[in-house]
N, C-alpha and C. Protein backbone atom coordinates (compact mmCIF):
# COMPACT_ATOMS: atom_id res chain seq x y z
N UNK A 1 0.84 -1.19 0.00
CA UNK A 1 0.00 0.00 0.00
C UNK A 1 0.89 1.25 0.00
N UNK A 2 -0.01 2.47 -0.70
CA UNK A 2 0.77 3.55 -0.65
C UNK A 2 0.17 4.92 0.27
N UNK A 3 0.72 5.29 0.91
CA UNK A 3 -0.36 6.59 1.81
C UNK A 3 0.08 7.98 0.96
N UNK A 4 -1.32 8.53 0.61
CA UNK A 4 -0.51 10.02 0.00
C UNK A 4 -1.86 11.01 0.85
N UNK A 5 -1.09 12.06 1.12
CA UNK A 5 -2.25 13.63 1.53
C UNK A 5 -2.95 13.75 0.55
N UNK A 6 -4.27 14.36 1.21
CA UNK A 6 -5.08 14.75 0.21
C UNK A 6 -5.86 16.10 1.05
N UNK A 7 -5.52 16.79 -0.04
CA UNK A 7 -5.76 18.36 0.43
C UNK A 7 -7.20 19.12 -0.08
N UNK A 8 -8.17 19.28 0.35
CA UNK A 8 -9.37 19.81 -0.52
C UNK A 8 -9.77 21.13 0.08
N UNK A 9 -9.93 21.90 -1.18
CA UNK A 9 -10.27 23.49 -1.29
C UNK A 9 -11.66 23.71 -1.33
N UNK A 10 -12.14 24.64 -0.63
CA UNK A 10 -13.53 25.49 -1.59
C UNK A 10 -14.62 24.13 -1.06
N UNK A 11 -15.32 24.20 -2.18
CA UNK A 11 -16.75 22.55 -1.88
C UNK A 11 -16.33 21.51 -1.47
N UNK A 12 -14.55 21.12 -1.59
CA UNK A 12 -14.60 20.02 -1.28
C UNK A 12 -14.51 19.88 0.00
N UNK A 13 -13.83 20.98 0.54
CA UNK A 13 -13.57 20.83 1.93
C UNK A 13 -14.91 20.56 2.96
N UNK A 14 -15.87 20.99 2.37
CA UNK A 14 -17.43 20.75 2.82
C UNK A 14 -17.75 19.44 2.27
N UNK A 15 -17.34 18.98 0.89
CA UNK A 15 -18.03 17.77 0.93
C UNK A 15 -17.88 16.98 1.70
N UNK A 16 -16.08 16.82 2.17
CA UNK A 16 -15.65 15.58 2.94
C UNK A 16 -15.23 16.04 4.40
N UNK A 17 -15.65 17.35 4.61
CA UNK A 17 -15.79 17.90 6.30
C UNK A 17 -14.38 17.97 6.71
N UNK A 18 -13.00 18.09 6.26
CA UNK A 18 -12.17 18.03 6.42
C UNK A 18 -11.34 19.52 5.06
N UNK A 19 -10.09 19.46 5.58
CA UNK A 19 -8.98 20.67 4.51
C UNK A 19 -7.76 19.28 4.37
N UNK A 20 -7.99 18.17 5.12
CA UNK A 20 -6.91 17.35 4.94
C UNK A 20 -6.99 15.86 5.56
N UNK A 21 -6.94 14.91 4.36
CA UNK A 21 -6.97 13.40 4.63
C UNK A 21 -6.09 12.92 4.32
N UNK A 22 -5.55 11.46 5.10
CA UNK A 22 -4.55 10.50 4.77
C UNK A 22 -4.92 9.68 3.96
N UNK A 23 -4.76 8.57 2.82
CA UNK A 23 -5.71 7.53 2.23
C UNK A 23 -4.56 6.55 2.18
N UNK A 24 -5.17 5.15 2.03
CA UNK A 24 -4.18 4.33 1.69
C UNK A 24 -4.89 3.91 0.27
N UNK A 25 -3.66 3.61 -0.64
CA UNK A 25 -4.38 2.85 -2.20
C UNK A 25 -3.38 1.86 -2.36
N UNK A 26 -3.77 1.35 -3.30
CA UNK A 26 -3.33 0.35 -3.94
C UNK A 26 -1.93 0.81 -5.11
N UNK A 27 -0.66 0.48 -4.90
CA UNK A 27 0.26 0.91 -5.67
C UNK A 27 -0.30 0.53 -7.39
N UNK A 28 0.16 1.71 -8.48
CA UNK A 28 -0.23 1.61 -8.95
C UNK A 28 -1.33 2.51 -9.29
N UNK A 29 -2.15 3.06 -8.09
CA UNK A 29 -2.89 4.15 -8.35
C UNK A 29 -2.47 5.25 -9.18
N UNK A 30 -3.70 5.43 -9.66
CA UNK A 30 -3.58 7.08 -10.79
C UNK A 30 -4.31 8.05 -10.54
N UNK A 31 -4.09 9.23 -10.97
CA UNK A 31 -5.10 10.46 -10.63
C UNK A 31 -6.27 10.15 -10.41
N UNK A 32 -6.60 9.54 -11.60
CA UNK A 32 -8.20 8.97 -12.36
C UNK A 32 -8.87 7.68 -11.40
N UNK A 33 -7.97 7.27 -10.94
CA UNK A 33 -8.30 5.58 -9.68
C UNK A 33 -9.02 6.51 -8.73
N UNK A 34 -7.71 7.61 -8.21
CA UNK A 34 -8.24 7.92 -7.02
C UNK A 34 -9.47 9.17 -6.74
N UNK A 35 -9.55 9.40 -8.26
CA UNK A 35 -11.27 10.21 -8.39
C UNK A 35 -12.17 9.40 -8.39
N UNK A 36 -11.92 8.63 -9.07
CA UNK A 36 -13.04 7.57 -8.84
C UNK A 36 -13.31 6.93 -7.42
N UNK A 37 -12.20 6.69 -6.84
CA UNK A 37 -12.52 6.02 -5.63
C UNK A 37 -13.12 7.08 -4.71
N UNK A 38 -12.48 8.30 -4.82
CA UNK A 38 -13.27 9.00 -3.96
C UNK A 38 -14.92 8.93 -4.34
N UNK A 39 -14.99 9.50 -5.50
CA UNK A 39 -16.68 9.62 -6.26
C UNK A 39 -17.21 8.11 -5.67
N UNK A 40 -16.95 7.23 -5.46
CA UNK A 40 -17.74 6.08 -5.33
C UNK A 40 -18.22 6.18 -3.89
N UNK A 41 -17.54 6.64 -2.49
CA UNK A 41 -17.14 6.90 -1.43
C UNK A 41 -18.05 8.38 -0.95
N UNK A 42 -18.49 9.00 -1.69
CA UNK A 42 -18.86 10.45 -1.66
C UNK A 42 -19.86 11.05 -2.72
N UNK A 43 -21.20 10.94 -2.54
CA UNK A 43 -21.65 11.70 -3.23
C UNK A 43 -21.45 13.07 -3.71
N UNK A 44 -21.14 14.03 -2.66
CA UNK A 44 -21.14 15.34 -3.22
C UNK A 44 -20.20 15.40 -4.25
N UNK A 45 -19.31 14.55 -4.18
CA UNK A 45 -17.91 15.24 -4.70
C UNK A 45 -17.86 14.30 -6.46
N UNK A 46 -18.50 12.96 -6.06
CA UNK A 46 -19.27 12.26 -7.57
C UNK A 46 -19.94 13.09 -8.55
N UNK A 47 -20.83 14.39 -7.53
CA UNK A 47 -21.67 15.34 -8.63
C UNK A 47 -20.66 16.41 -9.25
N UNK A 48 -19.62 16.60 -8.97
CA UNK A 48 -18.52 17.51 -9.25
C UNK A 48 -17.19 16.54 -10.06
N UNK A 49 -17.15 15.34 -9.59
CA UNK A 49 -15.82 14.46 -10.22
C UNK A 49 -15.26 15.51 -11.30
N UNK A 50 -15.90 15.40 -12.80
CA UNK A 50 -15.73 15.82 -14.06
C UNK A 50 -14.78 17.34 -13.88
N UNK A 51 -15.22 18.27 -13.14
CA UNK A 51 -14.78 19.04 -12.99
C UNK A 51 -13.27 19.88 -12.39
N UNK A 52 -13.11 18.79 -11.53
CA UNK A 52 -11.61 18.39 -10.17
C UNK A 52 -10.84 18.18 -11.09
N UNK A 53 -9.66 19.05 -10.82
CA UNK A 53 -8.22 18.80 -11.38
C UNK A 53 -7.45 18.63 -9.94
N UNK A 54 -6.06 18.04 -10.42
CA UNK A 54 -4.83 17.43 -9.35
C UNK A 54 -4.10 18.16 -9.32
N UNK A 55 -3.56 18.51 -8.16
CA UNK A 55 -2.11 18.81 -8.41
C UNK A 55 -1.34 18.28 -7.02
N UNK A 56 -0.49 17.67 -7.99
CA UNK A 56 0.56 16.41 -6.91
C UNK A 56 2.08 17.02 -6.86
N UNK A 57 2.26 17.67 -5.54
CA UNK A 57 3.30 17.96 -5.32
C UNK A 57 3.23 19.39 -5.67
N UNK A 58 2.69 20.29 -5.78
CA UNK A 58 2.15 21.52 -6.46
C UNK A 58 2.81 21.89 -7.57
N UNK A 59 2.20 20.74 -8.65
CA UNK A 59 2.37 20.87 -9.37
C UNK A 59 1.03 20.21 -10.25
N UNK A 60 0.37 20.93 -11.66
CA UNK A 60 -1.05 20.29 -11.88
C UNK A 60 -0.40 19.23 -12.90
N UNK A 61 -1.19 18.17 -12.79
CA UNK A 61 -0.99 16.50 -13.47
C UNK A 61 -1.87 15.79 -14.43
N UNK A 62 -1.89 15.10 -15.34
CA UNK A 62 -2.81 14.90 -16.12
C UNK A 62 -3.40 13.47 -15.24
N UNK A 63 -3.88 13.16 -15.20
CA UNK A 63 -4.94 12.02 -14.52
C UNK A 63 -4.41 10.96 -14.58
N UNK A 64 -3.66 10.50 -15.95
CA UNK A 64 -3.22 9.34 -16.01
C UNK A 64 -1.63 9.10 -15.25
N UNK A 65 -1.16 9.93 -13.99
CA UNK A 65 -0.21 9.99 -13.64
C UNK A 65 -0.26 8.99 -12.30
N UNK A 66 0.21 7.99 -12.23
CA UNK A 66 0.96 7.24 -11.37
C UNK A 66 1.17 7.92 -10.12
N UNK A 67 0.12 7.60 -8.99
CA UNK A 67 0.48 8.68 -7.49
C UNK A 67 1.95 7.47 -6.95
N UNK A 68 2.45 8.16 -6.19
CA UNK A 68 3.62 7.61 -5.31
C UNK A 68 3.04 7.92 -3.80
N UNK A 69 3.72 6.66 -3.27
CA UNK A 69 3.76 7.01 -1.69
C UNK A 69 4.54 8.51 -0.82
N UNK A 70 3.65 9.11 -0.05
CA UNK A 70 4.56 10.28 0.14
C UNK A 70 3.69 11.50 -0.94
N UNK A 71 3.09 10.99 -1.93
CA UNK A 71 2.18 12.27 -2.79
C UNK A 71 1.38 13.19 -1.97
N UNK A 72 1.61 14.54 -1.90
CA UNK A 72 1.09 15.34 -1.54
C UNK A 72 0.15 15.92 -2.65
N UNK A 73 -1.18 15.62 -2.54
CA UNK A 73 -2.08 15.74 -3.90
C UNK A 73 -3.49 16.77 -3.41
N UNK A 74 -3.40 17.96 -3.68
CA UNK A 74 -4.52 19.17 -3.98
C UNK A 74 -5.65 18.36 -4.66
N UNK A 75 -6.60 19.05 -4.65
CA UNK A 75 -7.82 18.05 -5.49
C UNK A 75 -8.59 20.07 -5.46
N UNK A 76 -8.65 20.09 -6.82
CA UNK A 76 -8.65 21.89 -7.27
C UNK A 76 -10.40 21.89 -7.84
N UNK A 77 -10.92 22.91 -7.67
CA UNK A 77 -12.64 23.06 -8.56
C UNK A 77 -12.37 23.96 -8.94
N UNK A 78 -12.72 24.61 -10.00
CA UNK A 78 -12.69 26.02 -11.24
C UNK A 78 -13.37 26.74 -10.27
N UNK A 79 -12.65 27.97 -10.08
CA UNK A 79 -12.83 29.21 -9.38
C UNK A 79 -13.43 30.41 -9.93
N UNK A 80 -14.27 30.83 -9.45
CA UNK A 80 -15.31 31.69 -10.59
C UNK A 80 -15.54 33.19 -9.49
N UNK A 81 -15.57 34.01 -9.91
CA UNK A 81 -15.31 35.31 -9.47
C UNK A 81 -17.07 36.19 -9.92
N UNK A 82 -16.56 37.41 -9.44
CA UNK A 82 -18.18 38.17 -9.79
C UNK A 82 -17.50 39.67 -8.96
């Protein structure tokens, strides 16, 4: 198993009542595994999935990127102003 942070901004931090979780996955995990696993785990954040971008290590990642143990991973929603 691999443990990486998971940091959520803005809605997410309300979806999952937290600014910061530990997870364990399965090595091998990808951006895209671990949206999904969350979305399966979480409604609110299932109605938003499509929208969530990564950024692992602060840096933004395309989905199909391979998390590592030790990943410090943002989970970002489009920010809209007025």
């Amino acid at each position: 198993m691999i443990i990486v942070t998971l940091r959520f901004f803005s809605v997410l931090r309300e979806a999952f009542g937290a600014g910061v979780a530990e997870v364990e996955l399965d090595p091998g995990t990808t951006g895209q595994g671990l949206i999904e696993l969350l979305a399966a785990n979480n409604d609110e954040f299932a109605a938003i999935q499509s929208v969530v971008r990564l950024a692992v290590n602060d840096e933004y990642v395309e989905l199909d990127l391979q998390l590592s143990d030790g990943d410090e991973i943002a989970l970002i929603t489009p920010v809209s102003g007025g």
